[in-house]
Protein backbone atom coordinates (compact mmCIF):
# COMPACT_ATOMS: atom_id res chain seq x y z
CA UNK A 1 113.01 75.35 8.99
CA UNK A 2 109.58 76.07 9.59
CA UNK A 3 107.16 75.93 6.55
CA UNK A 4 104.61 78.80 5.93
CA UNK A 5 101.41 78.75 4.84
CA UNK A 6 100.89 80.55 1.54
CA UNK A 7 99.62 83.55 1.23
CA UNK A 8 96.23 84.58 -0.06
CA UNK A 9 95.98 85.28 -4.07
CA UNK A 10 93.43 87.87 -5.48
CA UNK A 11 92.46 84.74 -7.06
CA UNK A 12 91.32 83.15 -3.75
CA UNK A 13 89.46 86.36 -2.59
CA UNK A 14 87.59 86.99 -6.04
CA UNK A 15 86.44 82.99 -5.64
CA UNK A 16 85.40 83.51 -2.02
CA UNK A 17 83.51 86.51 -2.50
CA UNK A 18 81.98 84.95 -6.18
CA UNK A 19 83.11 87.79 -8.17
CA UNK A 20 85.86 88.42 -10.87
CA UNK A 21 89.24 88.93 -10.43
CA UNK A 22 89.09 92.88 -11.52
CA UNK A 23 85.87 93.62 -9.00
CA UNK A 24 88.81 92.37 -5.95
CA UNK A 25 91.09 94.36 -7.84
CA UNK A 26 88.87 97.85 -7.63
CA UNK A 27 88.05 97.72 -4.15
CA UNK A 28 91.23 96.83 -2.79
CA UNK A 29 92.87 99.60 -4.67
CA UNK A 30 90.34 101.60 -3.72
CA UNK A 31 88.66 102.35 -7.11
CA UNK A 32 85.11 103.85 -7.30
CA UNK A 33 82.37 101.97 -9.73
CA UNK A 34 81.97 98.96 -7.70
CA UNK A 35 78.25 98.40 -6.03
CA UNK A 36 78.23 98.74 -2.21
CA UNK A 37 76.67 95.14 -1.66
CA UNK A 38 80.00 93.53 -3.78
CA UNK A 39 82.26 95.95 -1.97
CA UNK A 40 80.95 94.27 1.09
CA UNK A 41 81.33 90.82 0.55
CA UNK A 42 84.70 91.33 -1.39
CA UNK A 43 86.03 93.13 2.35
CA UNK A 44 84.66 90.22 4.38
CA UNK A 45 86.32 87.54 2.17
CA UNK A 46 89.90 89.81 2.18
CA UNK A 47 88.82 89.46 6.16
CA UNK A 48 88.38 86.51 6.23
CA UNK A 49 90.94 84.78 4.34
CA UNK A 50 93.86 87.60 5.82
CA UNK A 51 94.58 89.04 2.45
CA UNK A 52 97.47 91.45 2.48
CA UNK A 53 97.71 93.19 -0.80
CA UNK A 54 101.01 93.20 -2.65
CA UNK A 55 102.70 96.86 -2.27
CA UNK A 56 104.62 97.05 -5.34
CA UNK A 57 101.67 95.56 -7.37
CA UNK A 58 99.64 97.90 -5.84
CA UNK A 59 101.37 100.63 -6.33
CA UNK A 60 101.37 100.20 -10.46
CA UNK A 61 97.77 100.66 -10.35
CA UNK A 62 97.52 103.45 -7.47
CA UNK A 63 100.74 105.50 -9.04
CA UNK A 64 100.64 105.79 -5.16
CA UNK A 65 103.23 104.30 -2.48
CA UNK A 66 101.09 104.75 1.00
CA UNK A 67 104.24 106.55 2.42
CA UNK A 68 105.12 109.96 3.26
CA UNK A 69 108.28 111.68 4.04
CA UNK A 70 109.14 113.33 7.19
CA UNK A 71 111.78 115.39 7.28
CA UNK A 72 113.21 117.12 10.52
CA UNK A 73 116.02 119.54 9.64
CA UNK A 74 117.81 118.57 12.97
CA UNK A 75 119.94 116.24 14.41
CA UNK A 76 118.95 113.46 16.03
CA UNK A 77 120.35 114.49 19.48
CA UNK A 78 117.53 117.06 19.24
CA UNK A 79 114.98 115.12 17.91
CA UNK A 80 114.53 112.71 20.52
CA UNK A 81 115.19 114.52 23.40
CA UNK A 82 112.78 117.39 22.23
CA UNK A 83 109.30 116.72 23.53
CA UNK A 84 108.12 119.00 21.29
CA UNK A 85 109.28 117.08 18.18
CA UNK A 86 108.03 113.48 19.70
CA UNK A 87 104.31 115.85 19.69
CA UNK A 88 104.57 117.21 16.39
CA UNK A 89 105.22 113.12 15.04
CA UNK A 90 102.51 111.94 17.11
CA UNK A 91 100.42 114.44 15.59
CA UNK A 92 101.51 113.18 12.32
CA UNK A 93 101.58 109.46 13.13
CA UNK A 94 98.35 109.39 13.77
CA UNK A 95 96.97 111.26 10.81
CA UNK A 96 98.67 108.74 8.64
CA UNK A 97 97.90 106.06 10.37
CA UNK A 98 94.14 106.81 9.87
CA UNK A 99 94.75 106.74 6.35
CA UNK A 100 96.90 103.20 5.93
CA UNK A 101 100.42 105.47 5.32
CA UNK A 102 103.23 104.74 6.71
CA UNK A 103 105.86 107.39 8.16
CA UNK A 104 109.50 107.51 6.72
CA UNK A 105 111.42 109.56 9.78
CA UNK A 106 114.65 111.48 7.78
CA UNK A 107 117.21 113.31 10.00
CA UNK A 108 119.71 116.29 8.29
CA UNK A 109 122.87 117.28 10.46
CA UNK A 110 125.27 117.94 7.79
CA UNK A 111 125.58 118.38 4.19
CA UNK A 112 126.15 114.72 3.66
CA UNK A 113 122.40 114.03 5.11
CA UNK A 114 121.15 116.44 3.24
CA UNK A 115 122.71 115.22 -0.13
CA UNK A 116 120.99 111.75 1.24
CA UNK A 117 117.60 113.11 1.65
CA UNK A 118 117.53 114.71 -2.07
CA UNK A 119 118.45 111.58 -3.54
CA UNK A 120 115.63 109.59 -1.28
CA UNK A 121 112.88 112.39 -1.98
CA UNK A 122 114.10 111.91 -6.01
CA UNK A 123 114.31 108.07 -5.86
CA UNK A 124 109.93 107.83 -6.07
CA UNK A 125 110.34 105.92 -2.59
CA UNK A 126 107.36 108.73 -1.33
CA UNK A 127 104.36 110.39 -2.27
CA UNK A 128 104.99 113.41 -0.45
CA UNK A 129 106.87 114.73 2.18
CA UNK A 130 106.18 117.13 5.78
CA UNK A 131 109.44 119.00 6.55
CA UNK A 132 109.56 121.05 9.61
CA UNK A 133 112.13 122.73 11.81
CA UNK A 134 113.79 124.47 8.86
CA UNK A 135 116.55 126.77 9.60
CA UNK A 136 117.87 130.33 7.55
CA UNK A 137 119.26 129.16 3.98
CA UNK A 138 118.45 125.78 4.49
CA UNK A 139 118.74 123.44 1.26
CA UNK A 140 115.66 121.31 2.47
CA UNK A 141 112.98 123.10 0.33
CA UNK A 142 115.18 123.41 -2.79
CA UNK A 143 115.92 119.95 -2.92
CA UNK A 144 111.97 118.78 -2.28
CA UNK A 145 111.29 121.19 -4.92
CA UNK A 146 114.27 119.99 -7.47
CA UNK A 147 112.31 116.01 -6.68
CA UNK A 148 108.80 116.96 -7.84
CA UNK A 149 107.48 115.85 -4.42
CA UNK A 150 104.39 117.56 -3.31
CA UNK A 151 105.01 118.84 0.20
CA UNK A 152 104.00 120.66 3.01
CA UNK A 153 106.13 122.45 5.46
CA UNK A 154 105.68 123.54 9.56
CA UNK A 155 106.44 126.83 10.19
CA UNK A 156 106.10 130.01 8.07
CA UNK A 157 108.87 129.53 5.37
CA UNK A 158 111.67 132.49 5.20
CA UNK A 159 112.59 132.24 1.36
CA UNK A 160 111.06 133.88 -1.39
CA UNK A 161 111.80 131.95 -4.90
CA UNK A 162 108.98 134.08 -6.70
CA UNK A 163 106.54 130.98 -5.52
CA UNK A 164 103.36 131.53 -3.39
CA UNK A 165 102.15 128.19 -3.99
CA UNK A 166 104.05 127.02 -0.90
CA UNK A 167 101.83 125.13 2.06
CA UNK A 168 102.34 125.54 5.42
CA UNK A 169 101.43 125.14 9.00
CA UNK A 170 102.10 127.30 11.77
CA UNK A 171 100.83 128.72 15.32
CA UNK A 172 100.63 132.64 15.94
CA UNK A 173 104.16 133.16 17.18
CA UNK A 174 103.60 136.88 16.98
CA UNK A 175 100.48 137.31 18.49
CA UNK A 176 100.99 134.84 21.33
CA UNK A 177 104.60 136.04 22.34
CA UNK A 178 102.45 139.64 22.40
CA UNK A 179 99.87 138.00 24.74
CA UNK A 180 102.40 136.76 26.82
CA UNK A 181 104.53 140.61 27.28
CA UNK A 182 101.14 142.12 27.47
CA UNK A 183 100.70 140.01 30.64
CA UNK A 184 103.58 141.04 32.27
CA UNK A 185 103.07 144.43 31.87
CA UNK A 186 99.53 144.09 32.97
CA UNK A 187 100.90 142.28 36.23
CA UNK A 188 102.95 146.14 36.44
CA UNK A 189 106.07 144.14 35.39
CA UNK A 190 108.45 147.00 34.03
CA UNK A 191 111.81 145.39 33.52
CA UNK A 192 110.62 142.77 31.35
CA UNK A 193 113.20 140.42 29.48
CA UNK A 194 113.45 137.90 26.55
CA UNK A 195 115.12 135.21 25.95
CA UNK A 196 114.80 134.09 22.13
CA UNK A 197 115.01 131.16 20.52
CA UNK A 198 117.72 130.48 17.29
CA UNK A 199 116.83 133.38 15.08
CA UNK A 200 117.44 131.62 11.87
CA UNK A 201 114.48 130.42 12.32
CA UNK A 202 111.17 132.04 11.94
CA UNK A 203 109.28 130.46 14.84
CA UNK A 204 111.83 132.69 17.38
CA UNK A 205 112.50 135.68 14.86
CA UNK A 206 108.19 135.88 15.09
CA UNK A 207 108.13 135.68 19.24
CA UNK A 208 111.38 137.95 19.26
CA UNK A 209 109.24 140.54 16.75
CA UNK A 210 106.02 140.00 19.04
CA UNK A 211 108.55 140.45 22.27
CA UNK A 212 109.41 144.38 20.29
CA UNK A 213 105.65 144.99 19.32
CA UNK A 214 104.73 145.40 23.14
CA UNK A 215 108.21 146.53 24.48
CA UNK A 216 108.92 149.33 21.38
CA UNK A 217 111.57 151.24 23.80
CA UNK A 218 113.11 148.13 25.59
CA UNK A 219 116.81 147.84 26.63
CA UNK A 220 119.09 145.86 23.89
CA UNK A 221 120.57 144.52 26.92
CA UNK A 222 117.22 143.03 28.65
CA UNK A 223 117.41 141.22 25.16
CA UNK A 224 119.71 137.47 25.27
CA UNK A 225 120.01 135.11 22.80
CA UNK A 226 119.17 131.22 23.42
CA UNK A 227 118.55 127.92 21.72
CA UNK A 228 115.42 126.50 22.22
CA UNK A 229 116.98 123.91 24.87
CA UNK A 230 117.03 124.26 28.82
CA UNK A 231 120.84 124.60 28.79
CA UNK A 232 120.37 127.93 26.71
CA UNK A 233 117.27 129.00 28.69
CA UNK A 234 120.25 129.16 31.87
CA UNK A 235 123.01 130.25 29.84
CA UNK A 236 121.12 133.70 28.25
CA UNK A 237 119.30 134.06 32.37
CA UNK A 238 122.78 134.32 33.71
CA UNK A 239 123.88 136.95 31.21
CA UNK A 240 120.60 138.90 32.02
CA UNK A 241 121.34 138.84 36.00
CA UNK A 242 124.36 140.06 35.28
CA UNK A 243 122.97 142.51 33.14
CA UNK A 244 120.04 143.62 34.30
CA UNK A 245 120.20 142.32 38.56
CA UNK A 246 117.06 144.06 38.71
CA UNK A 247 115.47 142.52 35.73
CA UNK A 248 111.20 141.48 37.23
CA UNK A 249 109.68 139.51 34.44
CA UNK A 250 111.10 137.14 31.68
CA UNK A 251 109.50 135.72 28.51
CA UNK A 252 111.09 132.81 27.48
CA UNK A 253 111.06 132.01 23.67
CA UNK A 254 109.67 128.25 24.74
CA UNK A 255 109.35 126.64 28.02
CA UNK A 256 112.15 124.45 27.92
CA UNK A 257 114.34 127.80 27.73
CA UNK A 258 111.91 128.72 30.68
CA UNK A 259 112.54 125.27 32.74
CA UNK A 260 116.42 126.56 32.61
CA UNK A 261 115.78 129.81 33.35
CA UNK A 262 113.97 128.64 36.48
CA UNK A 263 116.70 126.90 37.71
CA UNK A 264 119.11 130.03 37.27
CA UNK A 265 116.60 132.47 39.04
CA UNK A 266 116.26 129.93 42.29
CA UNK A 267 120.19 129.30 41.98
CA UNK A 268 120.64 133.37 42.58
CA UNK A 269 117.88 133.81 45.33
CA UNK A 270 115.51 135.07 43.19
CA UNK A 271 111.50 134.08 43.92
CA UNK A 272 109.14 133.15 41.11
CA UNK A 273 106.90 134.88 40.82
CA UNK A 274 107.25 137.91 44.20
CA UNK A 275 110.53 138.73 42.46
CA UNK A 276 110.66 137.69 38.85
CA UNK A 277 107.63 136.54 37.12
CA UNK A 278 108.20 134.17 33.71
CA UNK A 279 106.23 132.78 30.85
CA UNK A 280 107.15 130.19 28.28
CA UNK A 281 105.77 129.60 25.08
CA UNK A 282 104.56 126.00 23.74
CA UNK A 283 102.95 124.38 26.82
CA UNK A 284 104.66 121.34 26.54
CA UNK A 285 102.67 119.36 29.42
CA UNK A 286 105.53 117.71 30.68
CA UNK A 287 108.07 120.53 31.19
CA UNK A 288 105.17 123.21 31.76
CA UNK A 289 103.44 121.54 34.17
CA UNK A 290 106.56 119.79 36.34
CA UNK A 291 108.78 123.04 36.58
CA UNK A 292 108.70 125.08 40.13
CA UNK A 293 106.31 126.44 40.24
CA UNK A 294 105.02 125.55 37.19
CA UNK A 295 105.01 127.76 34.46
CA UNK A 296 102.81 130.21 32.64
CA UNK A 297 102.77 129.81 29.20
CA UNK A 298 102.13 130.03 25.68
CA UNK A 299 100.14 127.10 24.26
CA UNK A 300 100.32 126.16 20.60
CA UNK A 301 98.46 123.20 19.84
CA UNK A 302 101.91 121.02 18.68
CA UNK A 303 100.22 117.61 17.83
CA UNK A 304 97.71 119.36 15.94
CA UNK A 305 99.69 121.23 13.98
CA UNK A 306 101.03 117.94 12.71
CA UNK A 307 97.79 116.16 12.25
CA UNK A 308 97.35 119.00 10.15
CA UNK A 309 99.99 119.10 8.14
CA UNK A 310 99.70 115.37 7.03
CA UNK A 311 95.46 116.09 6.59
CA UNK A 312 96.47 118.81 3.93
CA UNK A 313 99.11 116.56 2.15
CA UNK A 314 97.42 113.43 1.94
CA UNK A 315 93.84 116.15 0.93
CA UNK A 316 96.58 117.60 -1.95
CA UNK A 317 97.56 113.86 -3.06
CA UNK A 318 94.10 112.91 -3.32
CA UNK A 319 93.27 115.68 -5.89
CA UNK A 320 96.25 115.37 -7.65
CA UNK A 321 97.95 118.61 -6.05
CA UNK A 322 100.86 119.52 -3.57
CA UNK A 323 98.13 120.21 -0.74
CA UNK A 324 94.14 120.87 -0.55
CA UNK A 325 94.14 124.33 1.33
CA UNK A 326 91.47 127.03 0.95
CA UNK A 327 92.73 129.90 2.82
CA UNK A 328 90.83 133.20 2.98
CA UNK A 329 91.26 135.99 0.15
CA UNK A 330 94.36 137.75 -0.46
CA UNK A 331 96.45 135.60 1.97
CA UNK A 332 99.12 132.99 1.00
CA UNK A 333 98.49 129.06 1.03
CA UNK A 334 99.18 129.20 4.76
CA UNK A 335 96.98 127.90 7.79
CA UNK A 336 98.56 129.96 10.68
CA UNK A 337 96.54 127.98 14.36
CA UNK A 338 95.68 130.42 17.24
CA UNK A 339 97.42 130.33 20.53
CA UNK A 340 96.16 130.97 24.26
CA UNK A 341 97.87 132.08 27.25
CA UNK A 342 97.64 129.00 30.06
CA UNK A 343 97.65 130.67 33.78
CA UNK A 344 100.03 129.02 36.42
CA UNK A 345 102.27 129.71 39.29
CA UNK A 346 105.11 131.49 37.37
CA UNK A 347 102.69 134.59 36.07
C-alpha cells in the first residue's frame, strides 16, 4: 500500500508564516480583524505548504457548510436532455464556484424523492438551497420552508401562504411572448397560433397570458396544448393543421416546442416562413440556431438567471438573511430579467 504524506496542520502554517495559531485560524475562516500584511504571509504559507482546511472543523466556527442545494422539480430524463436546464446549472455552477461552494444536484419525480429531499434540506447538510422548475401544488417550497433553509426560487412562484418574503428569479414571460405575437401581426400574420408550454407552471401560463394580451378575440381552437419538449411542439402542430389548415404564423411556448413544430410544418408541405412564419421563446443557441431555417425567437438570458439566483442566496447568507434583494417600491422580493426578440429565418 502506498504511504501518504501527512497533511498540513494549522500548526505548520501558523509556524511558517511566524504567527499564532488563532491569526491562521481567522483568515482561513475568513474572519475580519487580521492586518493585511499577516493576511498575506499567512495565504502564501497555506500556498505554499498545500493546506486544505478541515470542512467539518471549519464549519463549527463558520456555522457555514460551503454548499448549496439545487433542487430541480423534474425528473432526470428531463434534466439532462434539456439544454435549457444544463444553462440554468452552468449559470449556477459558476456563481458558486467563484465563491468556494460546492453544488448538491437533487432530482424529484415522485413523492418518494420528494420525502428524500425534505429530510436532506432538514438534515443541516446545506446552507441554502435554489429550486427551480416548480410545478402547480408542488410540495417543494413547503418542505424548504418546514427545514428553515434560506432559499431562492426560479420562476415567479404560484402559491400564496400569506408570505411576501419569498425570492425569486425570473425573465418577462409576458412581455416577451407579447413581443413575439406583436411580430407576427406586424409581419400581417392573421391566423396566428400558440402552442403552450405545461400550464401548471407559471413560465407557460405567463407566455399563454402574453399570447391572449395581443390576440384578445383569437380562436380557442388556434390554441394547443404542449410540453415544453420537441415531441409536444409536433404533437399540438398536428392538431393545429388539422384544425386550422390555414393557420400562417405560430408562437411556440419555447423553441424546442418550435424545433418540433418545424419538422411537422415541412412534413405537410408547408414553407417557413412564405407560408407559416414561427417564433420560439428561450433562444437556446443550440436548437435556435441549428433548426431549418433557424428560428426567431424569444431570448431570456438562462445562465444568467442562474448566476443570479445563487449571487442573491449566497448575498442573503452573508447578511444573515434568506436573500439580499432590493427591489423597487411597492413590488415583491422578485427580480423579473428583460427579454429581446432575436431576428432569423423563421420570422
Amino acid at each position: 500500500m502506498t504511504e501518504t504524506a501527512p497533511r498540513p496542520t494549522l500548526e505548520a502554517v501558523a509556524e511558517r508564516a511566524g504567527v499564532s495559531r488563532a491569526t491562521v485560524s481567522r483568515v482561513v475562516n475568513g474572519s475580519h480583524g487580521v492586518r493585511d500584511a499577516l493576511a498575506e504571509r499567512v495565504r502564501r504559507a497555506v500556498e505554499e505548504l498545500g493546506y486544505v482546511p478541515n470542512q467539518a472543523a471549519r464549519s463549527l466556527v463558520t456555522r457555514r457548510h460551503q454548499a448549496v442545494a439545487v433542487v430541480a422539480a423534474e425528473p432526470e430524463t428531463r434534466v439532462f436532455a434539456d439544454p435549457y436546464f444544463a444553462q440554468q446549472l452552468r449559470g449556477i455552477s459558476k456563481e458558486l464556484t467563484a465563491h468556494d461552494n460546492q453544488l448538491v444536484l437533487l432530482l424529484t419525480e415522485g413523492r418518494e424523492d420528494h420525502a428524500r429531499v425534505g429530510r436532506y434540506l432538514a438534515g443541516g447538510h446545506v446552507d441554502g438551497a435554489l429550486v427551480f422548475s416548480l410545478h402547480l401544488h408542488d410540495p417543494l417550497p413547503g418542505l424548504v420552508r418546514s427545514a428553515g433553509v434560506p432559499t431562492v426560487f426560479g420562476g415567479r412562484p404560484d402559491w400564496d401562504d400569506g408570505r411576501d418574503d419569498v425570492v425569486y428569479v425570473d425573465s418577462d414571460n409576458r412581455g416577451g411572448a407579447r413581443s413575439a405575437v406583436h411580430h407576427l401581426a406586424g409581419l400581417g400574420r392573421t391566423r396566428i397560433a400558440h402552442i403552450t408550454g405545461p400550464l401548471d407552471q407559471t413560465s407557460a401560463a405567463d407566455r399563454l397570458q402574453g399570447f391572449r394580451d395581443v390576440r384578445a378575440g383569437a380562436d380557442p381552437g388556434l390554441i394547443a396544448r404542449g410540453d415544453f419538449t420537441s415531441g409536444g411542439g409536433e404533437r399540438a402542430m398536428r392538431e393545429l393543421l388539422d384544425r386550422h389548415p390555414g393557420l400562417d404564423a405560430v408562437f411556440a411556448a419555447n423553441d424546442l416546442t418550435a424545433a418540433g413544430a418545424l419538422r411537422v410544418l415541412r412534413e405537410r408541405g408547408r414553407r417557413v416562413p412564405d407560408d407559416v412564419a414561427v417564433v420560439g421563446f428561450d433562444d437556446m443557441l443550440p436548437v435556435a440556431e441549428e433548426t431549418d431555417p433557424p428560428l426567431t425567437t424569444v431570448r431570456q438570458d438562462i445562465e444568467g438567471m442562474g448566476r443570479l439566483m445563487a449571487r442573491l442566496l449566497l448575498r442573503g447568507l452573508d447578511r444573515g438573511t434568506a436573500a439580499d434583494t432590493e427591489p423597487p417600491a411597492a413590488t415583491p422580493p422578485g427580480v423579473i430579467l428583460p427579454t429581446t426578440l432575436v431576428h432569423r429565418a423563421t420570422a
